[in-house]
C-alpha atoms as a PDB file:
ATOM      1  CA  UNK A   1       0.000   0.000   0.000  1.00  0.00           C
ATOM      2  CA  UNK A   2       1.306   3.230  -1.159  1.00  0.00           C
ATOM      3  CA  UNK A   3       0.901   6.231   1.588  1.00  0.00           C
ATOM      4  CA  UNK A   4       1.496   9.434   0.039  1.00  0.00           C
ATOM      5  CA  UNK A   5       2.703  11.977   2.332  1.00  0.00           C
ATOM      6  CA  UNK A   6       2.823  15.938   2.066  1.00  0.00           C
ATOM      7  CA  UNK A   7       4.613  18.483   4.751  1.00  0.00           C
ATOM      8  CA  UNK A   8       3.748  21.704   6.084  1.00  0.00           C
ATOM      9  CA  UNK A   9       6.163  24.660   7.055  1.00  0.00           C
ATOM     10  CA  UNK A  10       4.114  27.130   9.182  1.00  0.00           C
ATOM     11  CA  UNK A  11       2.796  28.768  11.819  1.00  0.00           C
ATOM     12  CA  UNK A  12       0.166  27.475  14.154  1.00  0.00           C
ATOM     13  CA  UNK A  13      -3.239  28.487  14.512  1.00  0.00           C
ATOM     14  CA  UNK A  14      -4.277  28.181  18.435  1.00  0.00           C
ATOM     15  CA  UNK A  15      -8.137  28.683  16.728  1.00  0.00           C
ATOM     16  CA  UNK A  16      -8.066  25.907  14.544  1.00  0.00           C
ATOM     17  CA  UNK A  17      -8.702  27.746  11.316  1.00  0.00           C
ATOM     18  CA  UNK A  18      -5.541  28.161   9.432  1.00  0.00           C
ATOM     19  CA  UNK A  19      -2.072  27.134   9.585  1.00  0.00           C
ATOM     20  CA  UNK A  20      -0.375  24.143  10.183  1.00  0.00           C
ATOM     21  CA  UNK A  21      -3.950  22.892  11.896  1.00  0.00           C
ATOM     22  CA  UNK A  22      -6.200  23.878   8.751  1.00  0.00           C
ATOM     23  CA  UNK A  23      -2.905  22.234   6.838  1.00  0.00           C
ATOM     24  CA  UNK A  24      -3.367  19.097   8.444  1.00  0.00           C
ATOM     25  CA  UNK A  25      -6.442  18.605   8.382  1.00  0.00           C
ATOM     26  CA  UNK A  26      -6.834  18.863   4.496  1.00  0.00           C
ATOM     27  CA  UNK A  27      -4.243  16.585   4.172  1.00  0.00           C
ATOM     28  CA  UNK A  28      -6.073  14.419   6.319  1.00  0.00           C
ATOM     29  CA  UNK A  29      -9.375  15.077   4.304  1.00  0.00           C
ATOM     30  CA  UNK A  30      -7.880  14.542   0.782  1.00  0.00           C
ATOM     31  CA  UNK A  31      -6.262  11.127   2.361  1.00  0.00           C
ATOM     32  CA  UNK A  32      -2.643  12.105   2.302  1.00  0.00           C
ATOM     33  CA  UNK A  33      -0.367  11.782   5.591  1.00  0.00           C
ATOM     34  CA  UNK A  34       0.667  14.955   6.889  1.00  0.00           C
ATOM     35  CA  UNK A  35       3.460  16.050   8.698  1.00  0.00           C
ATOM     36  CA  UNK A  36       4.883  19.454   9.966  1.00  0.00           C
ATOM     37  CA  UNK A  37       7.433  21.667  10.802  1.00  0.00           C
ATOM     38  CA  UNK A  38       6.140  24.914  13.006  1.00  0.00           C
ATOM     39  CA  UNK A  39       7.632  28.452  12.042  1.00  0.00           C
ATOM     40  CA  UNK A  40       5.699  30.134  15.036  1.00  0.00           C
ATOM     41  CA  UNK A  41       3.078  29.836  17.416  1.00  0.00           C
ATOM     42  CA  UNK A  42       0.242  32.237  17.490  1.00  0.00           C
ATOM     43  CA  UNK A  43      -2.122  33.641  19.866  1.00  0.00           C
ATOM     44  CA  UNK A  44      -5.471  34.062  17.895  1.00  0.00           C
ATOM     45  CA  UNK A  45      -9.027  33.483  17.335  1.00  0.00           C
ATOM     46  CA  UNK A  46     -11.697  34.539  15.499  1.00  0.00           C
ATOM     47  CA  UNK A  47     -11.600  38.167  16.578  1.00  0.00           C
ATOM     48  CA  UNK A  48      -7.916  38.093  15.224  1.00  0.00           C
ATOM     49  CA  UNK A  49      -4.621  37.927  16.276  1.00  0.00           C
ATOM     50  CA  UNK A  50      -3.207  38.483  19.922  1.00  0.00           C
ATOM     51  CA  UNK A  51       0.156  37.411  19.837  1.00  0.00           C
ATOM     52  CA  UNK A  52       2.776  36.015  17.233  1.00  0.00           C
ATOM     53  CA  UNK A  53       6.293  33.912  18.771  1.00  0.00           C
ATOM     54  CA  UNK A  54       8.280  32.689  15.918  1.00  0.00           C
ATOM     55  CA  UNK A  55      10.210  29.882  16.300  1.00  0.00           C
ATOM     56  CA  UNK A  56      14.175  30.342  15.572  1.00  0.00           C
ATOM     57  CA  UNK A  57      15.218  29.164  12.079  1.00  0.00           C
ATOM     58  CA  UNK A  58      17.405  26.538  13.575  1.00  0.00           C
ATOM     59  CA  UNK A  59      14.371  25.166  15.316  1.00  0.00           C
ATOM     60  CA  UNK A  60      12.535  25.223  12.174  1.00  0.00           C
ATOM     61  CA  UNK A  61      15.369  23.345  10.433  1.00  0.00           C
ATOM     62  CA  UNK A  62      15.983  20.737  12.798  1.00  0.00           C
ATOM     63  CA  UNK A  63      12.354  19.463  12.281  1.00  0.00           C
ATOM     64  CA  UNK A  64      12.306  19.853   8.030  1.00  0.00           C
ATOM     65  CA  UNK A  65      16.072  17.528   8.633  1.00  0.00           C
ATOM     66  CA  UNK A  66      14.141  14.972  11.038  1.00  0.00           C
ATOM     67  CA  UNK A  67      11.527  14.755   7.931  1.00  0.00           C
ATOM     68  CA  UNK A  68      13.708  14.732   5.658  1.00  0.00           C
ATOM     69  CA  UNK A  69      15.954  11.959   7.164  1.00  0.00           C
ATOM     70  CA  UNK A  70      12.993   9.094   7.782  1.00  0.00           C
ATOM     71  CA  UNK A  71       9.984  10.694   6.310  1.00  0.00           C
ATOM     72  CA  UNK A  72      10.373  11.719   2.617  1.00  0.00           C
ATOM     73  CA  UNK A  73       7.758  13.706   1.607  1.00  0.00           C
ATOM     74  CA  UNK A  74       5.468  13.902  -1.895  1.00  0.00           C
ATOM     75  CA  UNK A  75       5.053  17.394  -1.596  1.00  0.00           C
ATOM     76  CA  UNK A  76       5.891  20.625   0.494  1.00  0.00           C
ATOM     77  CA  UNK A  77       3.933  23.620   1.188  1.00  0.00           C
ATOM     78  CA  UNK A  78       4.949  26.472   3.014  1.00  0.00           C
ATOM     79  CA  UNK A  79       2.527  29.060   4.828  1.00  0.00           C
ATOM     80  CA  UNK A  80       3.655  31.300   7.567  1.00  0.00           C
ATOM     81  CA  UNK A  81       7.721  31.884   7.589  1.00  0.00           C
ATOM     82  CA  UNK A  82       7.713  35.126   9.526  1.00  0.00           C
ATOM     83  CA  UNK A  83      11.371  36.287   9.199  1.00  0.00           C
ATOM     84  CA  UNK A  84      14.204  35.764   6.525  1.00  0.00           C
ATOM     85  CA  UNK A  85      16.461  33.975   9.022  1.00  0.00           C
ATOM     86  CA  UNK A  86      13.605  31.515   8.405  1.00  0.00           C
ATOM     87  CA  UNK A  87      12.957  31.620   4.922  1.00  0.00           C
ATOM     88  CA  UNK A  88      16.800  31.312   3.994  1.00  0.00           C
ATOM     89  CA  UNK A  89      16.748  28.126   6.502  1.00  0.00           C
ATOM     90  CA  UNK A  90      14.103  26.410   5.108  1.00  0.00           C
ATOM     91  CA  UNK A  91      15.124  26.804   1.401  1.00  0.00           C
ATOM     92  CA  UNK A  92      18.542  25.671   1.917  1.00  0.00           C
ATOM     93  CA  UNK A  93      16.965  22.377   3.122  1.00  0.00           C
ATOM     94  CA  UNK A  94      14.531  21.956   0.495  1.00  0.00           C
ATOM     95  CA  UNK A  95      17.170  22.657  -1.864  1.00  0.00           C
ATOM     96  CA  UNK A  96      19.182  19.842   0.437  1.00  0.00           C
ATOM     97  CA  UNK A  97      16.618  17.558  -0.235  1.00  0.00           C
ATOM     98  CA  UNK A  98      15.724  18.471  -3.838  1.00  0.00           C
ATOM     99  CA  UNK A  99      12.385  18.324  -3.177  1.00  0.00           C
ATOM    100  CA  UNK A 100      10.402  19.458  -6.046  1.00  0.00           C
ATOM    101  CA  UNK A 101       6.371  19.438  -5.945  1.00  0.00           C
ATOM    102  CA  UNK A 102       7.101  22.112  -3.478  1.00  0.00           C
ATOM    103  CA  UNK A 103       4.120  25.089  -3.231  1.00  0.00           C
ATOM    104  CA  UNK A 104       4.310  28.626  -1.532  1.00  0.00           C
ATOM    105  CA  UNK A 105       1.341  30.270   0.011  1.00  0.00           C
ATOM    106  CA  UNK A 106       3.278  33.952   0.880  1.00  0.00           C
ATOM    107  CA  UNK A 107       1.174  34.153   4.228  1.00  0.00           C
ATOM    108  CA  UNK A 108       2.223  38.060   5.061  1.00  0.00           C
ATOM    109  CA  UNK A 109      -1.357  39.405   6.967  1.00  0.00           C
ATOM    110  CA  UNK A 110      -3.826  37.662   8.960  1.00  0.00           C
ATOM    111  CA  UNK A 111      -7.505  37.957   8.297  1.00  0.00           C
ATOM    112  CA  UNK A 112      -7.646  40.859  11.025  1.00  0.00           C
ATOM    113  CA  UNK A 113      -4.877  42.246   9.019  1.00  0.00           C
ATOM    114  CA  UNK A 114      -1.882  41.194  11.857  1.00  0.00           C
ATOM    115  CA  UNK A 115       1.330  41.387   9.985  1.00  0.00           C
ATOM    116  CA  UNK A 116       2.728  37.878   9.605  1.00  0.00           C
ATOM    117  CA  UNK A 117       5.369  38.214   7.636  1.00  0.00           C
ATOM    118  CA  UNK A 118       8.563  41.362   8.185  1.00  0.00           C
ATOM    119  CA  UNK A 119       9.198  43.129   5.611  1.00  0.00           C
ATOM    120  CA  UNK A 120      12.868  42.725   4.908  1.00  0.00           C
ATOM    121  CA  UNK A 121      11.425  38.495   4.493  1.00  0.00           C
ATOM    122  CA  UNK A 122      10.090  39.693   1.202  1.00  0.00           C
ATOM    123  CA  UNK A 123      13.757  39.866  -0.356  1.00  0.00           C
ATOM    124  CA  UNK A 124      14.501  36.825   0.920  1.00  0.00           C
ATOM    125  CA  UNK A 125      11.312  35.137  -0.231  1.00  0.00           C
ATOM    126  CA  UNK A 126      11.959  36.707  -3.486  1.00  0.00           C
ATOM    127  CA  UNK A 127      15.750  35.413  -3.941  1.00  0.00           C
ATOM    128  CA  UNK A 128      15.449  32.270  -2.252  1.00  0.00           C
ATOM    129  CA  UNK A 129      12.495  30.529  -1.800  1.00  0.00           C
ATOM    130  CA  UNK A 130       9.865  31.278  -4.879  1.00  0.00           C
ATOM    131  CA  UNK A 131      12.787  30.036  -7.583  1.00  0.00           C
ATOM    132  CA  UNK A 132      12.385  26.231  -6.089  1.00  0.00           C
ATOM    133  CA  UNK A 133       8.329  26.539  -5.968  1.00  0.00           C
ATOM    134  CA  UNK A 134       6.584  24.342  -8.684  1.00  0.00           C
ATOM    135  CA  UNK A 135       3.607  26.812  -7.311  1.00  0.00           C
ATOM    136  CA  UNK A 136       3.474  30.148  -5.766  1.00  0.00           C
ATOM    137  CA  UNK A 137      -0.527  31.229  -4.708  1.00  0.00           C
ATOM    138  CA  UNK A 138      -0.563  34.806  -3.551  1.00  0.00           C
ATOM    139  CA  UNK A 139      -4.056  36.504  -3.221  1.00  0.00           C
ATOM    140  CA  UNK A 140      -4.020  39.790  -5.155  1.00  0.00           C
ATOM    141  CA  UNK A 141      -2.185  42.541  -2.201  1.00  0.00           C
ATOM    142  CA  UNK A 142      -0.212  39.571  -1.400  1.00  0.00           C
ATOM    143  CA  UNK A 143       0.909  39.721  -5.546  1.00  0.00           C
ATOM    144  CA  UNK A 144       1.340  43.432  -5.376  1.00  0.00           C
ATOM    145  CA  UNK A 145       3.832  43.086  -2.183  1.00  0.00           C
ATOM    146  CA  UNK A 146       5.994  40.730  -4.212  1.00  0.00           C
ATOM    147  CA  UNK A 147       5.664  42.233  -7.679  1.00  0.00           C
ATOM    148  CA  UNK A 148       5.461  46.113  -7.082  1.00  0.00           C
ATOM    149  CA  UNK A 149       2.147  46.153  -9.006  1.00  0.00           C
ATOM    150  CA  UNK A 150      -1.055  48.133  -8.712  1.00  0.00           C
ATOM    151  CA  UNK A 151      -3.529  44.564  -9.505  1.00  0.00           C
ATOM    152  CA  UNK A 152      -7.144  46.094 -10.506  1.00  0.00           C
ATOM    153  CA  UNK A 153      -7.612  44.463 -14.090  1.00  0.00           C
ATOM    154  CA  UNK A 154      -7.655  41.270 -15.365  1.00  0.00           C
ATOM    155  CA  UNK A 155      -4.631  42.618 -17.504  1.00  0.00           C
ATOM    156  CA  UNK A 156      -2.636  43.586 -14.731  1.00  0.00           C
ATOM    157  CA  UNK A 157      -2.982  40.341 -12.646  1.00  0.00           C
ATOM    158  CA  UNK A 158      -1.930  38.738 -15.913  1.00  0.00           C
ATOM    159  CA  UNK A 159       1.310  40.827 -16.090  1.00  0.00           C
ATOM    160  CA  UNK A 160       1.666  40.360 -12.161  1.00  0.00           C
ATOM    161  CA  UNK A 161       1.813  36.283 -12.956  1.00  0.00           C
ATOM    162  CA  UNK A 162       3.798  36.511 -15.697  1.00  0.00           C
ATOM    163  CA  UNK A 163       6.633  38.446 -13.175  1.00  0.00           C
ATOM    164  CA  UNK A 164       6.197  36.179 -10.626  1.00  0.00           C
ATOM    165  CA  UNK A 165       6.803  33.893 -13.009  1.00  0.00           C
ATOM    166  CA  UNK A 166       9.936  35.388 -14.146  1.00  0.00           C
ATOM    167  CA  UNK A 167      10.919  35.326 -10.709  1.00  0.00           C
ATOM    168  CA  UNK A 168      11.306  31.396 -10.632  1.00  0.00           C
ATOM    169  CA  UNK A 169       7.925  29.935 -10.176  1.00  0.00           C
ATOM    170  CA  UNK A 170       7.075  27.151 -12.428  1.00  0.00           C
ATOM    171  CA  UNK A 171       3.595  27.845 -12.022  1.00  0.00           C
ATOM    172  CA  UNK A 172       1.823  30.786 -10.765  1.00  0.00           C
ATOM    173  CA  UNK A 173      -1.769  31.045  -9.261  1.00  0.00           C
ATOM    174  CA  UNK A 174      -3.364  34.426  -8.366  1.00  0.00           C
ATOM    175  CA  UNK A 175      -6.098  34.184  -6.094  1.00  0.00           C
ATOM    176  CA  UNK A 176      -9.128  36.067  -6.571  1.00  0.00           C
ATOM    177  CA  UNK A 177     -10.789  36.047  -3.019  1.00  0.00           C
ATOM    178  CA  UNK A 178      -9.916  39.961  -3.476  1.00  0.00           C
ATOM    179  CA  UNK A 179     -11.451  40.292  -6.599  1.00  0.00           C
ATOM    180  CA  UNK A 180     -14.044  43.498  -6.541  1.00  0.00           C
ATOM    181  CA  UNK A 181     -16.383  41.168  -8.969  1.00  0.00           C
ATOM    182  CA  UNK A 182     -19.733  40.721  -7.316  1.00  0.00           C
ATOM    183  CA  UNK A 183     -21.062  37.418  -8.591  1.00  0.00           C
ATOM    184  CA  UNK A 184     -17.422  35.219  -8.986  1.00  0.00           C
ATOM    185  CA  UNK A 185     -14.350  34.307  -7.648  1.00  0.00           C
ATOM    186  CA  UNK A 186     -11.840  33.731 -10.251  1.00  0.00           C
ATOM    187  CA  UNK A 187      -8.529  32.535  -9.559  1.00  0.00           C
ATOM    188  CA  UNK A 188      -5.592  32.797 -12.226  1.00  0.00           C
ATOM    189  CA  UNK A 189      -3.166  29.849 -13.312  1.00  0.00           C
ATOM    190  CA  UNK A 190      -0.680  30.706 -15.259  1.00  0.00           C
ATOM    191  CA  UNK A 191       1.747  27.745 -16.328  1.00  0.00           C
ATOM    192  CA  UNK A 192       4.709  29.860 -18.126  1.00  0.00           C
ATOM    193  CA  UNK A 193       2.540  29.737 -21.705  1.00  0.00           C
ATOM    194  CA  UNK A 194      -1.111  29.834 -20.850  1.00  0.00           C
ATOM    195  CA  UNK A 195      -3.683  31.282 -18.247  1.00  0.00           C
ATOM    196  CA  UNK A 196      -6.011  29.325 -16.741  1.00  0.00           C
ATOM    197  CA  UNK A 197      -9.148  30.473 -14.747  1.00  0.00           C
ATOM    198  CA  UNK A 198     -11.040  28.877 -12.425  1.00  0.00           C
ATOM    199  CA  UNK A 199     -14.279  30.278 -11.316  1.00  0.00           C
ATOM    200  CA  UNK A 200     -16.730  29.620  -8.446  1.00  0.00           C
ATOM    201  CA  UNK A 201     -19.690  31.522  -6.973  1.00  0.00           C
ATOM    202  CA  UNK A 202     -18.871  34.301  -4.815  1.00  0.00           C
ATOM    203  CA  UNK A 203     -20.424  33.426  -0.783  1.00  0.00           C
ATOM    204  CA  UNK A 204     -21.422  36.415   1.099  1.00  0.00           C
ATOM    205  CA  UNK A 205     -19.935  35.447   4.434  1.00  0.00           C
ATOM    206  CA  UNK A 206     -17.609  36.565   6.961  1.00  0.00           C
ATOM    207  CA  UNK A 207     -16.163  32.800   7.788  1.00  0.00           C
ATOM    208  CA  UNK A 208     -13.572  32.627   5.461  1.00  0.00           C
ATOM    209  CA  UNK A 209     -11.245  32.763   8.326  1.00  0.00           C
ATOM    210  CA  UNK A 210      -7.917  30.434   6.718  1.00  0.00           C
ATOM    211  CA  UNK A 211      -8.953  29.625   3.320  1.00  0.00           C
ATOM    212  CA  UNK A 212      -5.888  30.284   2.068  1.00  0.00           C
ATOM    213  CA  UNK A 213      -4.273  27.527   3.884  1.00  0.00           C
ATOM    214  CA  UNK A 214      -6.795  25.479   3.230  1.00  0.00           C
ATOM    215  CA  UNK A 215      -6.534  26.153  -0.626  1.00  0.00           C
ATOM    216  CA  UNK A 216      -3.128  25.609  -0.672  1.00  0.00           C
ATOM    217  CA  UNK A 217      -2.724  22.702   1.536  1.00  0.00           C
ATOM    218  CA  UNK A 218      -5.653  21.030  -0.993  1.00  0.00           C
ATOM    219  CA  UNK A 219      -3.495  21.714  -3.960  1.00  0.00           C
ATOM    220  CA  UNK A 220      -0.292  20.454  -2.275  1.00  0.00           C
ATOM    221  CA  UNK A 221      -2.277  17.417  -1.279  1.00  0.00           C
ATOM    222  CA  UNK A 222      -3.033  16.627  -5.057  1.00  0.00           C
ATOM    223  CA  UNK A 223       0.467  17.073  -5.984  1.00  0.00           C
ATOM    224  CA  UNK A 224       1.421  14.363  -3.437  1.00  0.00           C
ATOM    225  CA  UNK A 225      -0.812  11.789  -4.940  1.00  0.00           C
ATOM    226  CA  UNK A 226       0.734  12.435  -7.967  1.00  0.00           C
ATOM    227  CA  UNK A 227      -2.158  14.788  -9.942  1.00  0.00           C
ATOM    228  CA  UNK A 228      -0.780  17.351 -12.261  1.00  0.00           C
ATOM    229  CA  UNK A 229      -0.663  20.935 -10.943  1.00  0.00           C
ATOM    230  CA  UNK A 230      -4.006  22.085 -12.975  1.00  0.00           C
ATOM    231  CA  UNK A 231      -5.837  18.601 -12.178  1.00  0.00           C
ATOM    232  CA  UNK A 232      -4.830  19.593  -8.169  1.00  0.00           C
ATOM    233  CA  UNK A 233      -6.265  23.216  -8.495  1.00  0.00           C
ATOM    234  CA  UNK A 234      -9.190  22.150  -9.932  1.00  0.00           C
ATOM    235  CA  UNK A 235     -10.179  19.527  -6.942  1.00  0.00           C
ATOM    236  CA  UNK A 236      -8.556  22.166  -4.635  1.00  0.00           C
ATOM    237  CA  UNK A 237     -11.357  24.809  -5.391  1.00  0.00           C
ATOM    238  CA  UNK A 238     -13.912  22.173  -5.220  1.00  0.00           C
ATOM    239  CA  UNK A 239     -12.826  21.633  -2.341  1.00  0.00           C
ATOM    240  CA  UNK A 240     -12.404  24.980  -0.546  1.00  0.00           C
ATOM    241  CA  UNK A 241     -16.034  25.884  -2.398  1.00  0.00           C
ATOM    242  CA  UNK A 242     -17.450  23.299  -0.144  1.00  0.00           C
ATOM    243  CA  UNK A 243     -15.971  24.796   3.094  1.00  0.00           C
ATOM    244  CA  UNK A 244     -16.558  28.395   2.752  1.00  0.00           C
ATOM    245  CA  UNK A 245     -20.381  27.466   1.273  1.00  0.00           C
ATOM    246  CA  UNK A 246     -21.469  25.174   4.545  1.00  0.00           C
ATOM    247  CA  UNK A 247     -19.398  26.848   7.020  1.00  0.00           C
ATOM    248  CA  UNK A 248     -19.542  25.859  10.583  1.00  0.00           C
ATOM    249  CA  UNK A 249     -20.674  29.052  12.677  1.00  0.00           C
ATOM    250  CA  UNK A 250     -18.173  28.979  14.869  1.00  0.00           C
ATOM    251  CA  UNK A 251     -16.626  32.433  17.123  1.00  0.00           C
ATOM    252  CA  UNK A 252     -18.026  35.947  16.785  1.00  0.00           C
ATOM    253  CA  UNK A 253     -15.263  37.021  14.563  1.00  0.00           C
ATOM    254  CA  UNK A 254     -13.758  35.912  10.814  1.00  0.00           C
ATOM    255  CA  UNK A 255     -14.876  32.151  11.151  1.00  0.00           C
ATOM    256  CA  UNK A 256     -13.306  28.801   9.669  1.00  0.00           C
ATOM    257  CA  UNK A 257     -14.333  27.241   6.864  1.00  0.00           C
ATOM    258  CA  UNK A 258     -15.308  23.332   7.065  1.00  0.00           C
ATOM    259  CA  UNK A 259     -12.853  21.185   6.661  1.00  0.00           C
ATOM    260  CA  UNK A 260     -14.957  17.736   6.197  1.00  0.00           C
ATOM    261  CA  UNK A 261     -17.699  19.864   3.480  1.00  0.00           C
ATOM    262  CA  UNK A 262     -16.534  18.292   0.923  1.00  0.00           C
ATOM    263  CA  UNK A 263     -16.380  14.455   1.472  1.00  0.00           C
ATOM    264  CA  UNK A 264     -19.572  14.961   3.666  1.00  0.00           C
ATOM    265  CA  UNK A 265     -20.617  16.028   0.667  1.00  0.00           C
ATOM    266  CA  UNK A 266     -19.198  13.268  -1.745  1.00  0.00           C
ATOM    267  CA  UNK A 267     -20.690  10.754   1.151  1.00  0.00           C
ATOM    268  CA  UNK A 268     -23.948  11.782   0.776  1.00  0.00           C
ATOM    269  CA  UNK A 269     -24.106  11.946  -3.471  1.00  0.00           C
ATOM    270  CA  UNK A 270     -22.808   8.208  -2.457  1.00  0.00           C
ATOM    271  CA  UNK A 271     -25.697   7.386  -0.348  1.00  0.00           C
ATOM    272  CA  UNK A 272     -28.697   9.593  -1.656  1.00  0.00           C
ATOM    273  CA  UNK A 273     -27.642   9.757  -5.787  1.00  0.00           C
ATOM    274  CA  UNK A 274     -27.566  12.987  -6.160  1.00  0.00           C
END
């Protein structure tokens, strides 16, 4: 029996919601065997965030070595890095490794708009860390940080992915949570040659609270099991559609989305037909 197996790098969530815990349970969801190596523990619920306490970078690289030593993993994704000490550790070991199906969510501000990310990390993301991603999946301001672009047309996102792509990243996926459309959510996929959009209906709601994470750690996921990087977006937004659209309620703030939507959902087209 083959067990595929996918690791995150990031920063825990002490509400559940995002970060290594929304990480690990996708993986879980998606039947792939996660595994982790913590950037930083944060204070934070609903409301937002209350406190953030990195880890140091050789903390962080001790783990990714004991993973990488007994635990080989299909896939990477990395959320949450905080500092460049960080970032700089944690590509010198994927480069170590020469792990390749390796995808960057450039976590930098927390639903409640906490910073998450210093600025002098963006360099180092930028030098270090996006040339060895087969994906990088920035929401729009999180594209503008890295790219120095004003996003507000469809023609400038495409010009933003085609400089991120530039920058190293075999594939490049602009999110479109941020989108000012009304009626869709479209995010961009652009492979080096083509652009790819995939669209879902917009959900009014406020519990969107680590979709993100939950996107990316769904695409990873796919990539472990072996699914090309389009075929692994593609079940990824299914997949995050289904937990932002029957969310769970939960806190008085910026809730989570539902991890176990979408094979409650598959479960019960099983059972019922339809």
């Amino acid at each position: 029996m083959i067990i595929n197996k996918a690791l995150t790098i990031a920063g825990s969530d002490s509400g559940g919601g995002a970060g290594i815990q929304a990480d690990l349970k996708t993986f879980q969801e998606l039947g792939v065997f996660g595994m982790s190596a913590l950037t930083a523990v944060t204070a934070q619920n609903t409301k937002g965030v209350q406190g953030v306490y990195p880890m140091t970078a050789e903390a962080v690289v001790a783990q990714i070595q004991s993973i990488g030593e007994d635990l080989v993993p299909d896939a990477v994704k990395t959320g949450m890095l905080f500092n460049a000490e960080i970032i700089e550790g944690v590509s010198r070991e994927i480069t170590r490794y020469q792990w390749k199906n390796v995808v960057i969510d450039p976590v930098m501000v927390a639903k409640g708009g906490a910073s998450l990310l210093q600025k002098e990390a963006i360099a180092a993301m930028k030098e270090y860390l996006i040339p060895l991603s087969i994906l990088i999946t920035p929401n729009i301001p999180e594209a503008e940080v890295l790219t120095g672009l004003r996003i507000k047309t469809d023609q400038q996102k495409n010009e933003a992915a085609r400089k991120l792509h530039d920058m190293g990243a075999k594939n490049v996926m602009i999110k479109g949570g941020h989108d000012e459309a009304e009626n869709d959510a479209v995010d961009l996929l652009f492979d080096g040659q083509r652009f790819y959009e995939f669209k879902s209906k917009r959900i009014q709601t406020v519990n969107t609270h680590g979709t993100g994470c939950t996107f990316s750690a769904a695409i990873t996921a796919g990539l472990a099991e072996g699914m090309t990087v389009s075929n692994a977006v593609e079940r990824a937004k299914r997949f995050i559609q289904a937990a932002i659209e029957d969310d769970l309620q939960l806190g008085s703030g910026h809730g989570p989305t539902n991890h176990w939507a979408y094979n409650r959902r598959k479960k019960e087209i099983f059972v019922h037909g339809s």
